[in-house]
Protein backbone atom coordinates (compact mmCIF):
# COMPACT_ATOMS: atom_id res chain seq x y z
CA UNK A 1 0.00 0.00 0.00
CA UNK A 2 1.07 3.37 -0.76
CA UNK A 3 2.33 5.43 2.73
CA UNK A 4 0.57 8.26 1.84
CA UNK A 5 -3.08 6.49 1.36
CA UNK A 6 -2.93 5.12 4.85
CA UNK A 7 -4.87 6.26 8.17
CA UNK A 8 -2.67 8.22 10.49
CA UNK A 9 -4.45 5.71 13.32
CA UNK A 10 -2.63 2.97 12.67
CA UNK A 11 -5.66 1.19 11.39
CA UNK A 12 -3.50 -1.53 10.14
CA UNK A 13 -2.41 -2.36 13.65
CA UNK A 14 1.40 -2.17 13.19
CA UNK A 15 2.64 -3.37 16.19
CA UNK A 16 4.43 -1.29 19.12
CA UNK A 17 7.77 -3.10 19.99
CA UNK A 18 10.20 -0.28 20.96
CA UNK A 19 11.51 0.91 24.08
CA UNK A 20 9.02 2.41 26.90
CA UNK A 21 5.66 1.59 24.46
CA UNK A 22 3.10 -0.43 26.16
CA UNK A 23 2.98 -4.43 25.32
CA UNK A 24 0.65 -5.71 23.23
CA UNK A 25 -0.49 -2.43 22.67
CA UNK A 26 -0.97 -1.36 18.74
CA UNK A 27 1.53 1.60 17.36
CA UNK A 28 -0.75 4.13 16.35
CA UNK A 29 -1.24 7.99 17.40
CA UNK A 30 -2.61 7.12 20.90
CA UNK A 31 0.44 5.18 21.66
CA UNK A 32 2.11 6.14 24.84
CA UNK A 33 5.19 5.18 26.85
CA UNK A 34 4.93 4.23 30.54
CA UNK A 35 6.87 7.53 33.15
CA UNK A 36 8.89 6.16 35.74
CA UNK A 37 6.18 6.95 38.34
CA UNK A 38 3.56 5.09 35.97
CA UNK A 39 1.92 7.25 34.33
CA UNK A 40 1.29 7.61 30.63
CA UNK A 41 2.46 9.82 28.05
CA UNK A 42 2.06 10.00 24.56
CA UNK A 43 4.71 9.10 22.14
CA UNK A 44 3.46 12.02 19.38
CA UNK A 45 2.42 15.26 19.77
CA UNK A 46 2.24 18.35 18.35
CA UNK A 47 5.13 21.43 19.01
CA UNK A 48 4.20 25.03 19.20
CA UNK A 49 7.49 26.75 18.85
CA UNK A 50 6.90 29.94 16.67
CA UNK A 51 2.62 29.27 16.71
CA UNK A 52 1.79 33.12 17.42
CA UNK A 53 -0.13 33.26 20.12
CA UNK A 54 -2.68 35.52 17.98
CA UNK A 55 -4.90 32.97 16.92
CA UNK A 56 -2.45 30.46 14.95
CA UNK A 57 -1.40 28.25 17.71
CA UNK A 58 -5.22 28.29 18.85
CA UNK A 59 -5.88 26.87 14.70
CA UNK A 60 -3.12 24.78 14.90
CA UNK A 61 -3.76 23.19 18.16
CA UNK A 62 -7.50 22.48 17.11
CA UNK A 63 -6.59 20.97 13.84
CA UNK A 64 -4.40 18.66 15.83
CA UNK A 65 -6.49 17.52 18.84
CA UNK A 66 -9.27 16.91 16.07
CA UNK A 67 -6.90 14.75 13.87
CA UNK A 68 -5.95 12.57 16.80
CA UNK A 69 -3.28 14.12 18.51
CA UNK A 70 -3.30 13.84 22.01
CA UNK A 71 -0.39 15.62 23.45
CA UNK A 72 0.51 19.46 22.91
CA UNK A 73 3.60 20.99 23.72
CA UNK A 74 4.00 24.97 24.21
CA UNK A 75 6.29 27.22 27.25
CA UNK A 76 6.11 30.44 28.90
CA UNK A 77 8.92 31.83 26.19
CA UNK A 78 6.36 30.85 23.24
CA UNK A 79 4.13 32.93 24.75
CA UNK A 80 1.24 31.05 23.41
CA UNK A 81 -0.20 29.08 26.09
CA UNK A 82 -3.48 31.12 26.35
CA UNK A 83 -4.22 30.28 22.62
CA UNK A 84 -3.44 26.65 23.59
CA UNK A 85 -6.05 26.43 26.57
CA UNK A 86 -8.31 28.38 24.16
CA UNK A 87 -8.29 25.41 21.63
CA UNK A 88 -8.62 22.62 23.97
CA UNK A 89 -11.60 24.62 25.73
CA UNK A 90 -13.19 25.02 22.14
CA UNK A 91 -12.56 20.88 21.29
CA UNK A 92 -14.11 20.38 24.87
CA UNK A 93 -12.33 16.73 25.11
CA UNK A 94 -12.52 15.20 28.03
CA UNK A 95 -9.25 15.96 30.22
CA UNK A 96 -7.83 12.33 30.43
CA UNK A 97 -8.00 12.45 26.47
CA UNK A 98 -5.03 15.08 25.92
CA UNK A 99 -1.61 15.74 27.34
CA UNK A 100 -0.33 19.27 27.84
CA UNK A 101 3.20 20.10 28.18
CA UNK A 102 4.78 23.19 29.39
CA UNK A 103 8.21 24.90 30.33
CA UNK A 104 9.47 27.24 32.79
CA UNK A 105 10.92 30.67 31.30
CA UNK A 106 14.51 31.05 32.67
CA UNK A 107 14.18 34.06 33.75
CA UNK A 108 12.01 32.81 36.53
CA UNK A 109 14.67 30.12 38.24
CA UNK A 110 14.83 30.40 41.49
CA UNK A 111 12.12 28.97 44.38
CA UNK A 112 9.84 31.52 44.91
CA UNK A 113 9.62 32.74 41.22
CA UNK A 114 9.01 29.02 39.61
CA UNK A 115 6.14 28.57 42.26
CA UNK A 116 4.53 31.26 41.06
CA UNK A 117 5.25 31.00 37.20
CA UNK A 118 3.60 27.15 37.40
CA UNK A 119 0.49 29.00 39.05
CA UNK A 120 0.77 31.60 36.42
CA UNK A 121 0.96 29.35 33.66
CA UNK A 122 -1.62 27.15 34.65
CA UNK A 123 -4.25 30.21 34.63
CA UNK A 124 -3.42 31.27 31.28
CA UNK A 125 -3.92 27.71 30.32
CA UNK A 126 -7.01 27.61 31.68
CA UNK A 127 -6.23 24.47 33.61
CA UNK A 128 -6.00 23.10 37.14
CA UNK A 129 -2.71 21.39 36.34
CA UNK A 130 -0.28 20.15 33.56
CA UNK A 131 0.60 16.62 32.67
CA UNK A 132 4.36 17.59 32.49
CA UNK A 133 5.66 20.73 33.66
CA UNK A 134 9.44 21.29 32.38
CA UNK A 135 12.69 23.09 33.44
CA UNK A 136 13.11 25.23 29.81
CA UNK A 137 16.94 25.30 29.98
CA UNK A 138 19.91 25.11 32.70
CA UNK A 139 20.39 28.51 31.42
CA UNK A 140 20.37 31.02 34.28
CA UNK A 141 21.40 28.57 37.07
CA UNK A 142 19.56 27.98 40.50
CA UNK A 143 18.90 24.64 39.08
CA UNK A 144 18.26 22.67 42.11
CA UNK A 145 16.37 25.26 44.07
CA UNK A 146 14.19 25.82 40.50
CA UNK A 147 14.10 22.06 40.56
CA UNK A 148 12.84 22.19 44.33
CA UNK A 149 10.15 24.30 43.73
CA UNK A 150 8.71 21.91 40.77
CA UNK A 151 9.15 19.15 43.37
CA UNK A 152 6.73 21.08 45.50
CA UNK A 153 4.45 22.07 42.37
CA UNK A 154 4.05 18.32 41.52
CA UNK A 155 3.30 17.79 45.47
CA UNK A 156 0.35 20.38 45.31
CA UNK A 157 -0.97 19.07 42.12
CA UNK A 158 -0.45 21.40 39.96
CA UNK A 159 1.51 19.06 37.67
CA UNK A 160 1.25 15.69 37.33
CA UNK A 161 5.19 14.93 36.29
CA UNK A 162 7.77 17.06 36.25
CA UNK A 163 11.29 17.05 33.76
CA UNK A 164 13.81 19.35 32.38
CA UNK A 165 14.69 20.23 28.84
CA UNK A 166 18.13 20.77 27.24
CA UNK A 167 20.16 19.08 29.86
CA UNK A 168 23.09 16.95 28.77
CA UNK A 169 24.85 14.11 31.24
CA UNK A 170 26.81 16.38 33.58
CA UNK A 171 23.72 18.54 34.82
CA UNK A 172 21.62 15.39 34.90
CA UNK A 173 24.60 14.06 36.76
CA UNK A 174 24.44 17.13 39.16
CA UNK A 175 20.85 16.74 40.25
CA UNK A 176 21.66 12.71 40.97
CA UNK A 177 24.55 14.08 42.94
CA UNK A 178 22.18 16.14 45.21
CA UNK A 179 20.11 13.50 46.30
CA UNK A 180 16.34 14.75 44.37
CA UNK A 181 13.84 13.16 43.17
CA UNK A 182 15.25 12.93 39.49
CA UNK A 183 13.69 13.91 36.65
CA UNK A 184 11.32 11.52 34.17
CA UNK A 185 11.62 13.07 30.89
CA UNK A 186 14.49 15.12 29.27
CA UNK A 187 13.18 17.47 26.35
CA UNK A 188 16.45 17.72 23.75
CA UNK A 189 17.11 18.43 20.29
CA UNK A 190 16.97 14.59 18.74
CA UNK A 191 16.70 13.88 15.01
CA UNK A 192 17.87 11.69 12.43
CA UNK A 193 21.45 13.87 11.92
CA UNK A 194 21.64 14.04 15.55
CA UNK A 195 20.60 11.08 17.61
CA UNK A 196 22.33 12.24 21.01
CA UNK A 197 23.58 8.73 22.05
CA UNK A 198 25.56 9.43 24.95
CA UNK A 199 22.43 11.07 26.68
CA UNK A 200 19.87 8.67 24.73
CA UNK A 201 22.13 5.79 27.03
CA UNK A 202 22.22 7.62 30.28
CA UNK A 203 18.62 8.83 30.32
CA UNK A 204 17.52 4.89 29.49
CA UNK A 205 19.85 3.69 32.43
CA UNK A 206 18.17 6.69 34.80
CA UNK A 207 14.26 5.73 33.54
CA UNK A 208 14.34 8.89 31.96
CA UNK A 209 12.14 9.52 28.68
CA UNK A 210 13.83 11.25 26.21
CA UNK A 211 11.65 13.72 24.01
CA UNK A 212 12.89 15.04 21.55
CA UNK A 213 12.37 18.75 19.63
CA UNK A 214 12.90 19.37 16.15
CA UNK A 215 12.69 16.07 14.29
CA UNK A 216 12.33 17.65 11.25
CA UNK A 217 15.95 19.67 12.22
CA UNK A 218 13.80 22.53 10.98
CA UNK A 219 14.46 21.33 7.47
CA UNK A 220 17.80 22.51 7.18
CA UNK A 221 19.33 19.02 6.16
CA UNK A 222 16.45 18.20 3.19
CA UNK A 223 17.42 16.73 0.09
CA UNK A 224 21.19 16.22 0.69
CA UNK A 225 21.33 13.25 2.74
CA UNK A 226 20.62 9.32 2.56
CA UNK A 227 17.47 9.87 4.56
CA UNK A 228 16.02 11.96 1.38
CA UNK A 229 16.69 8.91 -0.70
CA UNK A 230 15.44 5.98 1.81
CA UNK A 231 12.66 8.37 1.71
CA UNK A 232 11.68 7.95 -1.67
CA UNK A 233 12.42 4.62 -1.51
CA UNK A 234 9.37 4.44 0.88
CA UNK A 235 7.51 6.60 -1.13
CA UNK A 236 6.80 8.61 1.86
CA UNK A 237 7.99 11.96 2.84
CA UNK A 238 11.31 12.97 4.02
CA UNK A 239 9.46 14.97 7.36
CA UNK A 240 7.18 11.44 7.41
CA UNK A 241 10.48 9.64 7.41
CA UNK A 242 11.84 11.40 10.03
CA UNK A 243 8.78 11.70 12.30
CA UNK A 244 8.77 7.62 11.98
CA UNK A 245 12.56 6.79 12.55
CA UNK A 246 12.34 9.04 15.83
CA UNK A 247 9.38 6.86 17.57
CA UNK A 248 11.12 3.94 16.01
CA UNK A 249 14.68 4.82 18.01
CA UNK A 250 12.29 5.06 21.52
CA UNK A 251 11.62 8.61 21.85
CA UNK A 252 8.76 10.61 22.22
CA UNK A 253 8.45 13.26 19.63
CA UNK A 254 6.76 16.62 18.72
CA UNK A 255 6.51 18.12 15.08
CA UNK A 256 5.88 21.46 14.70
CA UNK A 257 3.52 22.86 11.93
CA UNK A 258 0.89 25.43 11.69
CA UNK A 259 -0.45 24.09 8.47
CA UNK A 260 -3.39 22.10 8.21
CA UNK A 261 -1.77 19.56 5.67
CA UNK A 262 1.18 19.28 7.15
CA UNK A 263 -0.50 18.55 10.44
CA UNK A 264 -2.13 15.74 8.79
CA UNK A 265 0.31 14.54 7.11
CA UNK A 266 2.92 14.39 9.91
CA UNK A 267 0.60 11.91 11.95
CA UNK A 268 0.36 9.74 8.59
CA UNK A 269 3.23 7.12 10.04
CA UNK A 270 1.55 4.68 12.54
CA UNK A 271 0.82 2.45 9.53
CA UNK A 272 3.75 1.57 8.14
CA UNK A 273 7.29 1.66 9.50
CA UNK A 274 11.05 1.41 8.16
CA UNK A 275 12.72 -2.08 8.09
CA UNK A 276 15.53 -2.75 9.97
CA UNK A 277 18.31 -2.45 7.04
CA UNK A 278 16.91 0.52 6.50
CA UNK A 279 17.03 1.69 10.19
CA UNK A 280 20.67 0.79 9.67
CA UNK A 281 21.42 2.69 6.54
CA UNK A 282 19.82 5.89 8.74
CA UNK A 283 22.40 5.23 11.56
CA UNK A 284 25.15 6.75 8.80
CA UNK A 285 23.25 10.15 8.66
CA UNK A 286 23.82 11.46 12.26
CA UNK A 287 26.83 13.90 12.10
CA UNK A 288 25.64 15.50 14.91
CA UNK A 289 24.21 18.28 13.74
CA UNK A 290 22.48 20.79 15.97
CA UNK A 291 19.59 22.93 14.00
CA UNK A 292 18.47 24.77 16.78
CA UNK A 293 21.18 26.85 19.65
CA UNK A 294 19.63 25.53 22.48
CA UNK A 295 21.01 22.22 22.17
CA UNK A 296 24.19 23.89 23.22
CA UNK A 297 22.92 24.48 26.85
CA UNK A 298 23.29 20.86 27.63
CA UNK A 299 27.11 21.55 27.86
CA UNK A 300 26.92 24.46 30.00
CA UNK A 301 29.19 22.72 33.00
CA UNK A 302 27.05 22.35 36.11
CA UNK A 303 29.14 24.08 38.67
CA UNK A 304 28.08 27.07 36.43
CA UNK A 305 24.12 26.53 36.58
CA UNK A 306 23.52 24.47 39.73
């Protein structure tokens, strides 16, 4: 069957056997991967980086929750979040059925200013608490005191898990060292020309999820790799290919898109998947390369930022 002709719900019950996806469950867009507390996450959801918060991330977000995405992904620097609680109070799904994500602003590290930015956050959301509330970036330090205060944030209720984003091994390392509650998901950039092994390998020996941000590495890397050709060979997309091989290596991941086709199209790759010579061949296309300059945080050494 031709990729592009199939149901983005996995309707031909491809099978889920990669790391953290439920057994026996089928692969599809409600799959999710098990938190180290239990819980449930998605494995796909939709990113909001760059949705203005005028009214396109509100579109956006709508199209998605109606074409079976469940989790959405936005952050106090986006400064989108009210158009995100706007579209999920005009779906009116039931809470259990989505998954909202959000991030701490750096500028608001520090105990008594996270407390209050999770409260804030939460009322622009429109919601009495988020599924995963996230450390943004190690940038601007106070780490474990920041890292305290989502401690006590998860302890109130007002999020059900709690994480970081754009850490690398040494500040992961750092919060281990302190004796804290560690965190169970890591938010880095993870595509096909970057697949971040040495933190892929710690966060799996820690039971932390790795999600990762721009799997598409903001198409900078289109049509001059291998992955463009394996592509065709699929006869599916290069974004679809990349979409795929990143829930295929374990991770949860978020494409971005405001348009309504791409949307759709980005969710089209429960139904098929890539063979494992072909995983193989895509093993030869990470170089490492970092589309977005946040990445570059996760080296920031933690005596700097704890």
């Amino acid at each position: 069957l031709d990729p592009k002709k199939r149901g983005a719900r996995g309707v031909m019950g491809v099978t889920c056997g990669y790391p953290g996806c439920d057994k026996g469950e089928q692969f599809s867009i409600t799959s999710t991967i098990t938190l180290r507390s239990g819980l449930k996450m998605p494995r796909f959801g939709l990113g909001t980086w760059k949705a203005s918060g005028k009214g396109e991330c509100d579109k956006a977000t709508q199209i998605a929750l109606k074409n079976g995405y469940r989790l959405i992904d936005t952050a106090a620097v986006y400064e989108n979040e009210e158009d995100v609680g706007k579209a999920i109070s005009e779906v009116k799904m039931a809470r259990d059925d989505y998954y909202v994500v959000t991030k701490l602003d750096p500028k608001n590290h520090g105990y008594d200013k996270a407390l209050k930015a999770v409260e804030e956050q939460l009322k622009k959301l429109g919601l009495d608490y988020v599924d995963l509330y996230i450390i943004h970036s190690p940038r601007n330090g106070k780490i474990l005191e920041t890292w305290d205060a989502l401690i006590e944030a998860k302890k109130r209720g007002l999020a059900k898990s709690i994480g970081v984003s754009n850490f690398g091994v040494d500040q992961l390392e750092g919060i281990k060292a302190s004796w804290k509650e560690m965190p169970e998901v890591n938010q880095i950039e993870l595509h096909v020309w970057n697949h971040q092994k040495e933190t892929m390998e710690y966060c799996k020996s820690a039971g932390i999820v790795v999600m990762g941000y721009c799997p598409l590495a903001r198409v900078k890397k289109f049509g001059t790799t291998v992955v463009n050709k394996i592509a065709e060979e699929l006869k599916v997309s290069e974004a679809q290919l990349c979409i795929r091989w990143a829930l295929q290596y374990g991770i949860v991941t978020i494409p971005k898109s405001t348009n309504e086709k791409r949307i759709i199209e980005n969710a089209n790759v429960f139904s098929w998947n890539i063979p494992s010579h072909l995983m193989k061949e895509l093993d030869k296309a990470d170089e490492g390369f970092k589309a977005s300059n946040s990445v570059n945080s996760m080296k920031i050494p933690w005596s700097e930022v704890q």
